[in-house]
N, C-alpha and C. Protein backbone atom coordinates (compact mmCIF):
# COMPACT_ATOMS: atom_id res chain seq x y z
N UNK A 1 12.11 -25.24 -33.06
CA UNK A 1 12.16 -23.81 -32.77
C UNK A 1 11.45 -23.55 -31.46
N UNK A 2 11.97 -23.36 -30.56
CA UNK A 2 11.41 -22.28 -29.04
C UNK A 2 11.25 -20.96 -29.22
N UNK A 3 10.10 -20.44 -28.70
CA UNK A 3 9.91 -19.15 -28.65
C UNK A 3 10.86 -18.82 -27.41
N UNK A 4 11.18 -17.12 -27.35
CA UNK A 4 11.58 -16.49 -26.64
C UNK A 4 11.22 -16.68 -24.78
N UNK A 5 11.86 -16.88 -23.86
CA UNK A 5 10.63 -17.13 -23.07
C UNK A 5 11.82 -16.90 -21.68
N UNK A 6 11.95 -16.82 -20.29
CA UNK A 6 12.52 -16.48 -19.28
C UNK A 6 12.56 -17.80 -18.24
N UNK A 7 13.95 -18.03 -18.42
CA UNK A 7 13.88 -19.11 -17.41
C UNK A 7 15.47 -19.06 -16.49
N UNK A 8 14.92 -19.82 -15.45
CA UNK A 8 16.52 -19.45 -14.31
C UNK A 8 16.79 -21.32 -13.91
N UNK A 9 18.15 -21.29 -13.64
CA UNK A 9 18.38 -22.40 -12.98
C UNK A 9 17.91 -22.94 -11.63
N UNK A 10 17.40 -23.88 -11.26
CA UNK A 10 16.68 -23.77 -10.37
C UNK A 10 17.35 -25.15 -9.19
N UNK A 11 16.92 -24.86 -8.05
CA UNK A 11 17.16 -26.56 -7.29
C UNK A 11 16.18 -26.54 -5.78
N UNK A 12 15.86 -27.45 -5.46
CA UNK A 12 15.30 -27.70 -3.92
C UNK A 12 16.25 -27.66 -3.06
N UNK A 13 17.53 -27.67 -3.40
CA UNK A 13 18.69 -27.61 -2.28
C UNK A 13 19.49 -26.84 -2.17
N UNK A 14 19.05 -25.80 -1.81
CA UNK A 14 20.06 -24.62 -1.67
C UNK A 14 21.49 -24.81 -1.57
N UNK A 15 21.89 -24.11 -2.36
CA UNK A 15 23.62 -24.21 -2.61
C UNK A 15 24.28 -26.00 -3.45
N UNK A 16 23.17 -26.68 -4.18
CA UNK A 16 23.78 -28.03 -4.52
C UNK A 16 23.20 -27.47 -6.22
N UNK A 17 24.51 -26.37 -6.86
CA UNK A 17 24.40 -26.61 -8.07
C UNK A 17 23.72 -28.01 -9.03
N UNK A 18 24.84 -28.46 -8.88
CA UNK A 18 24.32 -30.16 -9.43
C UNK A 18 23.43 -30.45 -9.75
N UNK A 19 22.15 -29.87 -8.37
CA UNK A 19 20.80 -30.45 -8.70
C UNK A 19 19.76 -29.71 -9.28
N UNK A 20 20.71 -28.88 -9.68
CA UNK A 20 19.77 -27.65 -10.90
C UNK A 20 19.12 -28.05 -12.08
N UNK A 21 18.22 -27.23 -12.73
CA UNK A 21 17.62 -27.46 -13.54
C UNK A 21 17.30 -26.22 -14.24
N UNK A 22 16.85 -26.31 -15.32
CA UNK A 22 16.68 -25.20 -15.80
C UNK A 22 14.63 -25.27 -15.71
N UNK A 23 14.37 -23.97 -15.05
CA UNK A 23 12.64 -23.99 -15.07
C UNK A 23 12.29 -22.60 -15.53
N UNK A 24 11.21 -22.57 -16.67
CA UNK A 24 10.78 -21.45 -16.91
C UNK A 24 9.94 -20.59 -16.12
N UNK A 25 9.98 -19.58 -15.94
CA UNK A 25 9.24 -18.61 -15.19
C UNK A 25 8.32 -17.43 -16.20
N UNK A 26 6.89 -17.11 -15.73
CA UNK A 26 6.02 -16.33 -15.96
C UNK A 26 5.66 -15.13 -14.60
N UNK A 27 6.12 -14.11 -15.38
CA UNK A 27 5.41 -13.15 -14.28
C UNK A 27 3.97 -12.88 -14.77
N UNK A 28 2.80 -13.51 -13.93
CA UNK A 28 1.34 -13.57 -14.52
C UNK A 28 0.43 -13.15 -13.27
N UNK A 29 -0.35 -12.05 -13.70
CA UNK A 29 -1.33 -11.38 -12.35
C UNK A 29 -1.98 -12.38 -11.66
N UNK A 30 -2.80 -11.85 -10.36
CA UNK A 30 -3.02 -13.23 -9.81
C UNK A 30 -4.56 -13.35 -10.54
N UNK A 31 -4.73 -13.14 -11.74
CA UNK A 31 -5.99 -13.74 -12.27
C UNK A 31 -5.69 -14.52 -13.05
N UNK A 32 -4.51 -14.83 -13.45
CA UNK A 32 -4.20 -15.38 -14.98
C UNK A 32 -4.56 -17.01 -14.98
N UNK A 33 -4.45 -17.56 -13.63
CA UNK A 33 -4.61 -19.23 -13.82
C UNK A 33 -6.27 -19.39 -13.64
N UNK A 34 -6.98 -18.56 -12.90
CA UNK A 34 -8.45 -18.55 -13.20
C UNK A 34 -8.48 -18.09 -14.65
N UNK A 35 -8.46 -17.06 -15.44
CA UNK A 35 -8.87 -16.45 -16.58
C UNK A 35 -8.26 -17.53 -17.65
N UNK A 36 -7.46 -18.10 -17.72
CA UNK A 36 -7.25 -19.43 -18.36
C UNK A 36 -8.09 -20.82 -18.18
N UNK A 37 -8.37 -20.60 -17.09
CA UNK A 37 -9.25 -22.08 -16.64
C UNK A 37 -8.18 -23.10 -16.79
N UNK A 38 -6.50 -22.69 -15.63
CA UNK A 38 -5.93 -24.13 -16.07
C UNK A 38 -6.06 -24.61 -14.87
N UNK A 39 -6.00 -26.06 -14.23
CA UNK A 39 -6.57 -26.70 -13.45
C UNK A 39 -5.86 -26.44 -12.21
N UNK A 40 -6.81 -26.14 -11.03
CA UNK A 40 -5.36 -26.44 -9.77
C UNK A 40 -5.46 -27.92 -9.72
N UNK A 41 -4.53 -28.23 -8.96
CA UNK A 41 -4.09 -29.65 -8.48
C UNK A 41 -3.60 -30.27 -6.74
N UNK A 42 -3.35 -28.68 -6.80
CA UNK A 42 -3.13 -28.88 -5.16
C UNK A 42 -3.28 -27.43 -4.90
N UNK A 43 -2.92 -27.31 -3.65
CA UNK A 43 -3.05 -25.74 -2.83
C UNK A 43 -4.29 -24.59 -3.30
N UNK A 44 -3.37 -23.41 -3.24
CA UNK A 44 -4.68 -22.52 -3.62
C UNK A 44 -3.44 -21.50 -4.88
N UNK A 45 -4.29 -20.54 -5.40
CA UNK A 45 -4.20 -19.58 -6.20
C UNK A 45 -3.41 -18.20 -6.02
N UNK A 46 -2.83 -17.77 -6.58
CA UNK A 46 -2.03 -16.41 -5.87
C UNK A 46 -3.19 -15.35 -5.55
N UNK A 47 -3.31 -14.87 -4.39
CA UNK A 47 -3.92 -13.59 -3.46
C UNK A 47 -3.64 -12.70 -3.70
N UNK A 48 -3.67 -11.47 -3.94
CA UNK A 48 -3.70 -9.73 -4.02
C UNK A 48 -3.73 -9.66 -2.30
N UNK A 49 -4.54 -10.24 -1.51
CA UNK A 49 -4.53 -9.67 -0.01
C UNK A 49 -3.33 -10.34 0.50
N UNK A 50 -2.32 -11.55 0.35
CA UNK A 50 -1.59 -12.25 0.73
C UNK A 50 -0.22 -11.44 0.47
N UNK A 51 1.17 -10.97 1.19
CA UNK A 51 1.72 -10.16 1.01
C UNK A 51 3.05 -10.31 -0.06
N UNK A 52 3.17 -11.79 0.46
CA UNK A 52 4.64 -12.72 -0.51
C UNK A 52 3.81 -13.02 -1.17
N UNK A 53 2.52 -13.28 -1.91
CA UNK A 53 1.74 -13.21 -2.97
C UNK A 53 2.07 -12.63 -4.37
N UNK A 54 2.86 -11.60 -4.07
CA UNK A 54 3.34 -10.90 -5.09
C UNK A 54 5.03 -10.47 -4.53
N UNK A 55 5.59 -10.67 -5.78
CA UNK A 55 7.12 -10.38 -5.71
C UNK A 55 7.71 -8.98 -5.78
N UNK A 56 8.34 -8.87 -4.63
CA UNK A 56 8.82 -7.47 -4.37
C UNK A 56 10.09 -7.14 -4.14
N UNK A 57 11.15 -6.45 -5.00
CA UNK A 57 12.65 -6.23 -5.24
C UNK A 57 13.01 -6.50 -3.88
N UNK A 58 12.59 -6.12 -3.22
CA UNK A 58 13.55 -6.01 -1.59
C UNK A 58 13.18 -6.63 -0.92
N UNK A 59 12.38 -7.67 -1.15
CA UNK A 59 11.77 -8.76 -0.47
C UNK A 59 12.67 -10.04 -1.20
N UNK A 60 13.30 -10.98 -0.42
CA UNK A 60 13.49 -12.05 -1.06
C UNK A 60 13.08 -13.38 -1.12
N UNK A 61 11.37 -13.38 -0.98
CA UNK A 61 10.53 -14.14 -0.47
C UNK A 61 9.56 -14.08 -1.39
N UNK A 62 8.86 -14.97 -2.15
CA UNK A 62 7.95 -14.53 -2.82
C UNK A 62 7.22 -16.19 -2.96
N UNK A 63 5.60 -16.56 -3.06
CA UNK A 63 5.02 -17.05 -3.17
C UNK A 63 5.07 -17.69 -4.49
N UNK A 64 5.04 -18.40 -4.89
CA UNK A 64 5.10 -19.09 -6.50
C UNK A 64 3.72 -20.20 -6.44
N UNK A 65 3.71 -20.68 -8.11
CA UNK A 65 2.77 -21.73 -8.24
C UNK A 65 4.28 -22.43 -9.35
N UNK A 66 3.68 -23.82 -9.32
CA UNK A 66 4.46 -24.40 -10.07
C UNK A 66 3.59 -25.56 -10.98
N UNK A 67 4.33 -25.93 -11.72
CA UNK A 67 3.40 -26.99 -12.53
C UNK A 67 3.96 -28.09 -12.17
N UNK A 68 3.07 -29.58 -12.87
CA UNK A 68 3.30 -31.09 -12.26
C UNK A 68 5.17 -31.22 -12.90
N UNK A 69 5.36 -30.87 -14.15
CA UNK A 69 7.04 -31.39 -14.11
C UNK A 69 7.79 -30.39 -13.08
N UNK A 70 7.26 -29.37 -12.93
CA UNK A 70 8.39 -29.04 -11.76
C UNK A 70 8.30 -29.50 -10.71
N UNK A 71 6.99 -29.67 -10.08
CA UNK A 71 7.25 -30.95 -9.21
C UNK A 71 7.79 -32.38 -8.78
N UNK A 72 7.88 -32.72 -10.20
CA UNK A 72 8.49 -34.36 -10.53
C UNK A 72 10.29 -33.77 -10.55
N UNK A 73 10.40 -32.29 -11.34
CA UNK A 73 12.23 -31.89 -11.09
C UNK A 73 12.71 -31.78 -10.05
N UNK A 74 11.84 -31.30 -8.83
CA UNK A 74 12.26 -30.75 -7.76
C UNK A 74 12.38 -32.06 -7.36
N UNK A 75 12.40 -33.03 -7.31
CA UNK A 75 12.02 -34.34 -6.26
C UNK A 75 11.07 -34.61 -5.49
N UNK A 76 9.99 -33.34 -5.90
CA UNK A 76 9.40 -33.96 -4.34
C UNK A 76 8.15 -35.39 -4.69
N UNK A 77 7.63 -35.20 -3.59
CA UNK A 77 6.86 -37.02 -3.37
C UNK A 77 5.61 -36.77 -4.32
N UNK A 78 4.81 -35.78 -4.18
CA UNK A 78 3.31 -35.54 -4.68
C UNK A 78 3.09 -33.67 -4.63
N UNK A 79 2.17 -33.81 -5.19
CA UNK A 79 1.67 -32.20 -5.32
C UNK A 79 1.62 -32.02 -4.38
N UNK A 80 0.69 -32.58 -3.47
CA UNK A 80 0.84 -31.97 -1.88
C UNK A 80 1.93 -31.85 -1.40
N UNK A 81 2.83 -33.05 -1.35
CA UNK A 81 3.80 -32.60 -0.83
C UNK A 81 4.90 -31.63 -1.23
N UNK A 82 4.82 -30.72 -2.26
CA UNK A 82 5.19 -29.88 -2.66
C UNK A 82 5.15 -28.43 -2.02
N UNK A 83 3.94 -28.56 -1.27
CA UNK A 83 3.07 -27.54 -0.88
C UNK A 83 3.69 -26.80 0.45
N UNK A 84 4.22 -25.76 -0.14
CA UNK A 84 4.89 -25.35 1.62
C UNK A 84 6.66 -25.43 1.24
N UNK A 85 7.25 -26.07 0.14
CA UNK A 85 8.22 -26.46 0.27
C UNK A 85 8.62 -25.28 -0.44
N UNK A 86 10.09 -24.84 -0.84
CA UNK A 86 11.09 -23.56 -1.01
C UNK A 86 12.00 -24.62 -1.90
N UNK A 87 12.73 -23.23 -2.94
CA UNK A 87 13.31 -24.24 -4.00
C UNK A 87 13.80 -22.56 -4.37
N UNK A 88 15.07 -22.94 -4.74
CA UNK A 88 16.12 -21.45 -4.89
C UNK A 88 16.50 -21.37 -6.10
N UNK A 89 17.30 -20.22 -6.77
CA UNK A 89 17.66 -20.49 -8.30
C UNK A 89 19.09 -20.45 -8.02
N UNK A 90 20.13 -21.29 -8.95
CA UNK A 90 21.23 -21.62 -8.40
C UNK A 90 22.10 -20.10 -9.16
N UNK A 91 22.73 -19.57 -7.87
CA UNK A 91 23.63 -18.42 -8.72
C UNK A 91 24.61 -18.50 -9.27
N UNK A 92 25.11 -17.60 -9.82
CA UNK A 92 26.41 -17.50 -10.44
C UNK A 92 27.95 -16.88 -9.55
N UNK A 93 27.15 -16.43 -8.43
CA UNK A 93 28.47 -15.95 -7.53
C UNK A 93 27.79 -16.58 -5.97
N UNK A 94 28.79 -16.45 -5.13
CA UNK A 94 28.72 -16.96 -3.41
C UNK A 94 27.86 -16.53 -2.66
N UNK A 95 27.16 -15.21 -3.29
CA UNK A 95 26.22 -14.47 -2.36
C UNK A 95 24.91 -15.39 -2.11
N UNK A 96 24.67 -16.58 -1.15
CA UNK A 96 23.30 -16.82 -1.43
C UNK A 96 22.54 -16.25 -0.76
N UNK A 97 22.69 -15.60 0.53
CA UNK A 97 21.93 -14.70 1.84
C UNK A 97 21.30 -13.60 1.02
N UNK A 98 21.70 -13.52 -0.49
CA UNK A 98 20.41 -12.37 -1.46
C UNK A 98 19.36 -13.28 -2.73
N UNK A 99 19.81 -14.30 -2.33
CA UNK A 99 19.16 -15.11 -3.63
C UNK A 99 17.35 -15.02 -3.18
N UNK A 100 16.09 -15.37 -3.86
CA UNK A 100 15.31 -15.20 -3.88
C UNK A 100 15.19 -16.78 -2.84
N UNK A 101 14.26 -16.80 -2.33
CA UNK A 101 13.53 -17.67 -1.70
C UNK A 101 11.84 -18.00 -2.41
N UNK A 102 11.66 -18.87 -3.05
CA UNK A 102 10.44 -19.28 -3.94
C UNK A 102 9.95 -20.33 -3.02
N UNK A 103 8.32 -20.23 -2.19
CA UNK A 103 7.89 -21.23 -1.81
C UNK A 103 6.89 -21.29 -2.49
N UNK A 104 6.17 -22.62 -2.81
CA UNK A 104 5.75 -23.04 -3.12
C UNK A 104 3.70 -23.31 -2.49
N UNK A 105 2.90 -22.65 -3.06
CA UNK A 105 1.72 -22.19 -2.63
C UNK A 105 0.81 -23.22 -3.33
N UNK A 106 1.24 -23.61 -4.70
CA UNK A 106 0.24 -23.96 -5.78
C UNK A 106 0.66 -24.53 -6.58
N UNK A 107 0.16 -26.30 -7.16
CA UNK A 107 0.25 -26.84 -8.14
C UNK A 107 -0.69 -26.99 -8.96
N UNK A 108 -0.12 -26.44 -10.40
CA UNK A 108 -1.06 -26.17 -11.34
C UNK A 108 -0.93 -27.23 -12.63
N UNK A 109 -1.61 -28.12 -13.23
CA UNK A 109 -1.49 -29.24 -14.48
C UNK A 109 -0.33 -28.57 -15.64
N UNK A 110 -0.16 -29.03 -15.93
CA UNK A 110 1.08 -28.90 -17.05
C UNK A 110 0.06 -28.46 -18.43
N UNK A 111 0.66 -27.08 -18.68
CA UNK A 111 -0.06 -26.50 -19.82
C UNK A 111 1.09 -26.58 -20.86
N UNK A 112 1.14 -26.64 -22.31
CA UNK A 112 1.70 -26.37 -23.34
C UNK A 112 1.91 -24.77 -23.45
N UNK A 113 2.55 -24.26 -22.83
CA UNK A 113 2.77 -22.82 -23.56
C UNK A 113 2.92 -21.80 -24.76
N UNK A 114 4.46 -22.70 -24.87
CA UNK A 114 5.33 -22.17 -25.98
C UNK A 114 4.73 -22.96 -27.21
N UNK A 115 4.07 -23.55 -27.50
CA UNK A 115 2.78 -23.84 -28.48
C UNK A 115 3.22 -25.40 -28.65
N UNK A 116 2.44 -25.97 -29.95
CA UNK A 116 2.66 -27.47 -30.15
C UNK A 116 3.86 -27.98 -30.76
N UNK A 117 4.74 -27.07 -31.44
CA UNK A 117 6.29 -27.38 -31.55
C UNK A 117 7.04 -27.54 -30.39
N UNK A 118 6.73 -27.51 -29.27
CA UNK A 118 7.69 -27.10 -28.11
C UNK A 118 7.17 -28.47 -27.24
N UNK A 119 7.80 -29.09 -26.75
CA UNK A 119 7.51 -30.07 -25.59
C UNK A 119 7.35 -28.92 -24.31
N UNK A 120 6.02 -30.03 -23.56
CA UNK A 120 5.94 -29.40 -21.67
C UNK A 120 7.07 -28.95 -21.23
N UNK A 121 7.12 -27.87 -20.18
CA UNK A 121 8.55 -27.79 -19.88
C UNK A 121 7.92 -27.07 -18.42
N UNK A 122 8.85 -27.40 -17.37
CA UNK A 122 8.15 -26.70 -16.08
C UNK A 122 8.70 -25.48 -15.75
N UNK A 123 7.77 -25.08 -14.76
CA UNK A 123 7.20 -23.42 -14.83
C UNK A 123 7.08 -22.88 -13.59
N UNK A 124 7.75 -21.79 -13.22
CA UNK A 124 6.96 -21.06 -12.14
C UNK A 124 6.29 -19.94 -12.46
N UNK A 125 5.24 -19.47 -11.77
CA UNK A 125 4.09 -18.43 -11.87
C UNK A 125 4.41 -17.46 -10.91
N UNK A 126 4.77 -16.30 -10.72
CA UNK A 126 4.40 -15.43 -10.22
C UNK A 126 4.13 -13.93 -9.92
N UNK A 127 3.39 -13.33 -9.05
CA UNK A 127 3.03 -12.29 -9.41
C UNK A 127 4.01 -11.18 -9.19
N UNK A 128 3.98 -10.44 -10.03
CA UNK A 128 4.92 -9.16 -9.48
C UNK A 128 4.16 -7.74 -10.59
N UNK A 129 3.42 -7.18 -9.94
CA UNK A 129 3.08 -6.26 -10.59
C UNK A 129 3.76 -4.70 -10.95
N UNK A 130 4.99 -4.86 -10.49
CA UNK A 130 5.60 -3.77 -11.12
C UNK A 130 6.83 -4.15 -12.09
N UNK A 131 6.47 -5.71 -12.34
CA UNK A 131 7.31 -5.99 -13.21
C UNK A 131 6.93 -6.97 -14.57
N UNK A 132 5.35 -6.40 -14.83
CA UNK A 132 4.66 -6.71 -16.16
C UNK A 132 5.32 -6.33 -17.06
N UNK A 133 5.30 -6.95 -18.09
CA UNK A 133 5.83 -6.33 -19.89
C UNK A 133 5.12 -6.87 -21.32
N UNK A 134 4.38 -7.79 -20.73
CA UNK A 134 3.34 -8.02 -21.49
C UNK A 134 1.82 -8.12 -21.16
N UNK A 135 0.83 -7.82 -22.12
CA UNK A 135 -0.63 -8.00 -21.52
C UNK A 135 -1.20 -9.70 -22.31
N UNK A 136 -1.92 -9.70 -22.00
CA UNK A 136 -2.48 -11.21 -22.29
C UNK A 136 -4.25 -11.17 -22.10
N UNK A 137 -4.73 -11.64 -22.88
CA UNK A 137 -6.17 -11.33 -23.30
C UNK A 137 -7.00 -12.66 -23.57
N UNK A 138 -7.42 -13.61 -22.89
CA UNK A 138 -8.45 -14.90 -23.42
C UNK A 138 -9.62 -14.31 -23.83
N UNK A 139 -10.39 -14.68 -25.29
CA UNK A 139 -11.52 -14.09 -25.89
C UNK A 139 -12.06 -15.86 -26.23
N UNK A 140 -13.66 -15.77 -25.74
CA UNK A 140 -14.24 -16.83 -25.90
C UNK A 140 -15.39 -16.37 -26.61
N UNK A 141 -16.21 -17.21 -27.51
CA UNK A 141 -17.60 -17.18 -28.08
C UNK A 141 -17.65 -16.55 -29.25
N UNK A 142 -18.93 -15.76 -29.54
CA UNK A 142 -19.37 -15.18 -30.68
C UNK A 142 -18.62 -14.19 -31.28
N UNK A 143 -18.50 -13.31 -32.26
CA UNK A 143 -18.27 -12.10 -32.65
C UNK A 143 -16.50 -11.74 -32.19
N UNK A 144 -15.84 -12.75 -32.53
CA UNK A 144 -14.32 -12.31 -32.67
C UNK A 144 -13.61 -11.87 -32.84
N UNK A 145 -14.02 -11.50 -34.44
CA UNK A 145 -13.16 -10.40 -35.43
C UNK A 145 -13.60 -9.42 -34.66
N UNK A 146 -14.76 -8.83 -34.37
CA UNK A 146 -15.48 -7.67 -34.03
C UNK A 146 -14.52 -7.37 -32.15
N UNK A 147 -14.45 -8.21 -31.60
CA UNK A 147 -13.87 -7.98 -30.42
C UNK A 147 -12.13 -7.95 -30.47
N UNK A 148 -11.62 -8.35 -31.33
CA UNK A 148 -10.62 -8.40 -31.67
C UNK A 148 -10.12 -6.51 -31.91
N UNK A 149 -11.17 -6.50 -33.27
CA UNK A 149 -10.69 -4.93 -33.43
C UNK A 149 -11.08 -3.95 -32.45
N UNK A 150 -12.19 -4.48 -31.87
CA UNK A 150 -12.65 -3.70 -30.42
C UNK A 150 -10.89 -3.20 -29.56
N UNK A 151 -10.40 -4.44 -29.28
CA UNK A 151 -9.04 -4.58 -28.40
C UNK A 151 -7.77 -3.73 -29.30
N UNK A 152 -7.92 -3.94 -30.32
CA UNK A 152 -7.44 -2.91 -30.99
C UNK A 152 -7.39 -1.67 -31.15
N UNK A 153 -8.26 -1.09 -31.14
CA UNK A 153 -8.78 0.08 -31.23
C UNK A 153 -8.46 0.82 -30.06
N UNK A 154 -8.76 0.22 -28.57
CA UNK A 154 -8.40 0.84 -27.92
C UNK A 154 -6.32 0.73 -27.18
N UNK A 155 -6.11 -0.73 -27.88
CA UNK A 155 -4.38 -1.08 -27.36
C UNK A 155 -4.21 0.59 -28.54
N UNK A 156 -4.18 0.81 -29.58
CA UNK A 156 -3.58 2.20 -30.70
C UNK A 156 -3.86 3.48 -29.88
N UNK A 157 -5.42 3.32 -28.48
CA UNK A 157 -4.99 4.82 -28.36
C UNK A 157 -4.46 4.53 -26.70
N UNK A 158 -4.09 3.76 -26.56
CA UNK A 158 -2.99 3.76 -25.22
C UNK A 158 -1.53 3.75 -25.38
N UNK A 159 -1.16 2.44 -26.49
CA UNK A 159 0.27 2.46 -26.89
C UNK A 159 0.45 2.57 -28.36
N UNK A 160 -0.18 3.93 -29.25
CA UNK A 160 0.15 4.04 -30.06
C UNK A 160 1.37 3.25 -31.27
N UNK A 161 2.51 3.72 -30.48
CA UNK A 161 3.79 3.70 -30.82
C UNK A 161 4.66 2.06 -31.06
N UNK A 162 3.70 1.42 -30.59
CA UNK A 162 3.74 -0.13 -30.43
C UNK A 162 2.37 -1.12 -30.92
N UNK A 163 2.28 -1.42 -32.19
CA UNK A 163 1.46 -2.46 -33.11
C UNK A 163 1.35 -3.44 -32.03
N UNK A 164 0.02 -4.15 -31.76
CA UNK A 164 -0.38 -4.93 -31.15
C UNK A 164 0.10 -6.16 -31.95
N UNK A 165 0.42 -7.27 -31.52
CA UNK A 165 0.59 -8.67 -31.97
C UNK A 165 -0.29 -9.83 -31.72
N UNK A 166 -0.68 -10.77 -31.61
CA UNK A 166 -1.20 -11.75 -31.60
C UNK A 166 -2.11 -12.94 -32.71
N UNK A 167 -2.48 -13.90 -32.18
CA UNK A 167 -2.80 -14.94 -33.41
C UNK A 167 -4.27 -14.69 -33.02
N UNK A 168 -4.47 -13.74 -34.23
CA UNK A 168 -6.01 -13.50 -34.32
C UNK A 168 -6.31 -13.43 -35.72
């Protein structure tokens, strides 16, 4: 069983269907790989001051992080050499002069996501803040339950209308 999750066909060679792949994508603020503590491996972290940092409709340029199997899909040599490199999602019609342009800023270790039923699967990260739909919350240490309903209490008087979920 796979959870629900967003992914596009992907390739390093613009316009060579063939060498597509299918890679999952996260739209995640640029705190989310610090506030996780998942490891970099190469480059740096997505920026708020950096402008393709964050993904913007009318921009078709946007900064990404990727993990070690998407690096090993894409072909390239090493994390570094990943770094700097552009990798397109393969479309469904001729237009490619609108397709997104994804370069590559940041390699991040291969996290388990979709939980321990699910094998690694590679990933791009990036930010787009007007196109959040979920929130995401890491809680460490003492007093859980108590912070838990804390987060509760206040998710009921923002989004009423919508029961909070999670494995708490």
């Amino acid at each position: 069983f796979e959870q629900s999750n967003s992914s596009i066909m992907a390739t390093a060679d613009r316009g060579n269907e063939a060498a597509g792949f299918a890679i999952n994508q996260m739209r995640a603020d640029h705190d989310f790989i610090k506030t996780y503590d998942i490891p970099m491996l190469a480059g740096r972290q997505l920026d708020r001051n950096i402008a393709n940092d964050s993904y913007l409709k009318d921009v078709n340029v946007v900064n990404v992080l990727i993990n070690e199997l998407a690096v090993e899909k894409f072909g390239f040599a090493s994390n570094q050499d990943a770094l700097g490199k552009n990798f397109y999602q393969v479309e469904n019609d001729e237009d490619d002069e609108e397709s997104i342009v994804y370069t590559v800023v940041g390699i991040i270790a291969n996290q388990n996501i979709l939980g321990a039923m699910n094998s690694i699967k590679p990933w791009i990260f990036y930010a787009s803040p007007k196109g959040y739909r979920r929130a995401s919350i890491r809680l460490t240490g003492d007093n859980m339950k108590s912070t838990v309903e804390d987060i509760e209490r206040v998710w009921n008087k923002i989004v009423p209308d919508y029961p909070m979920q999670g494995a708490y």
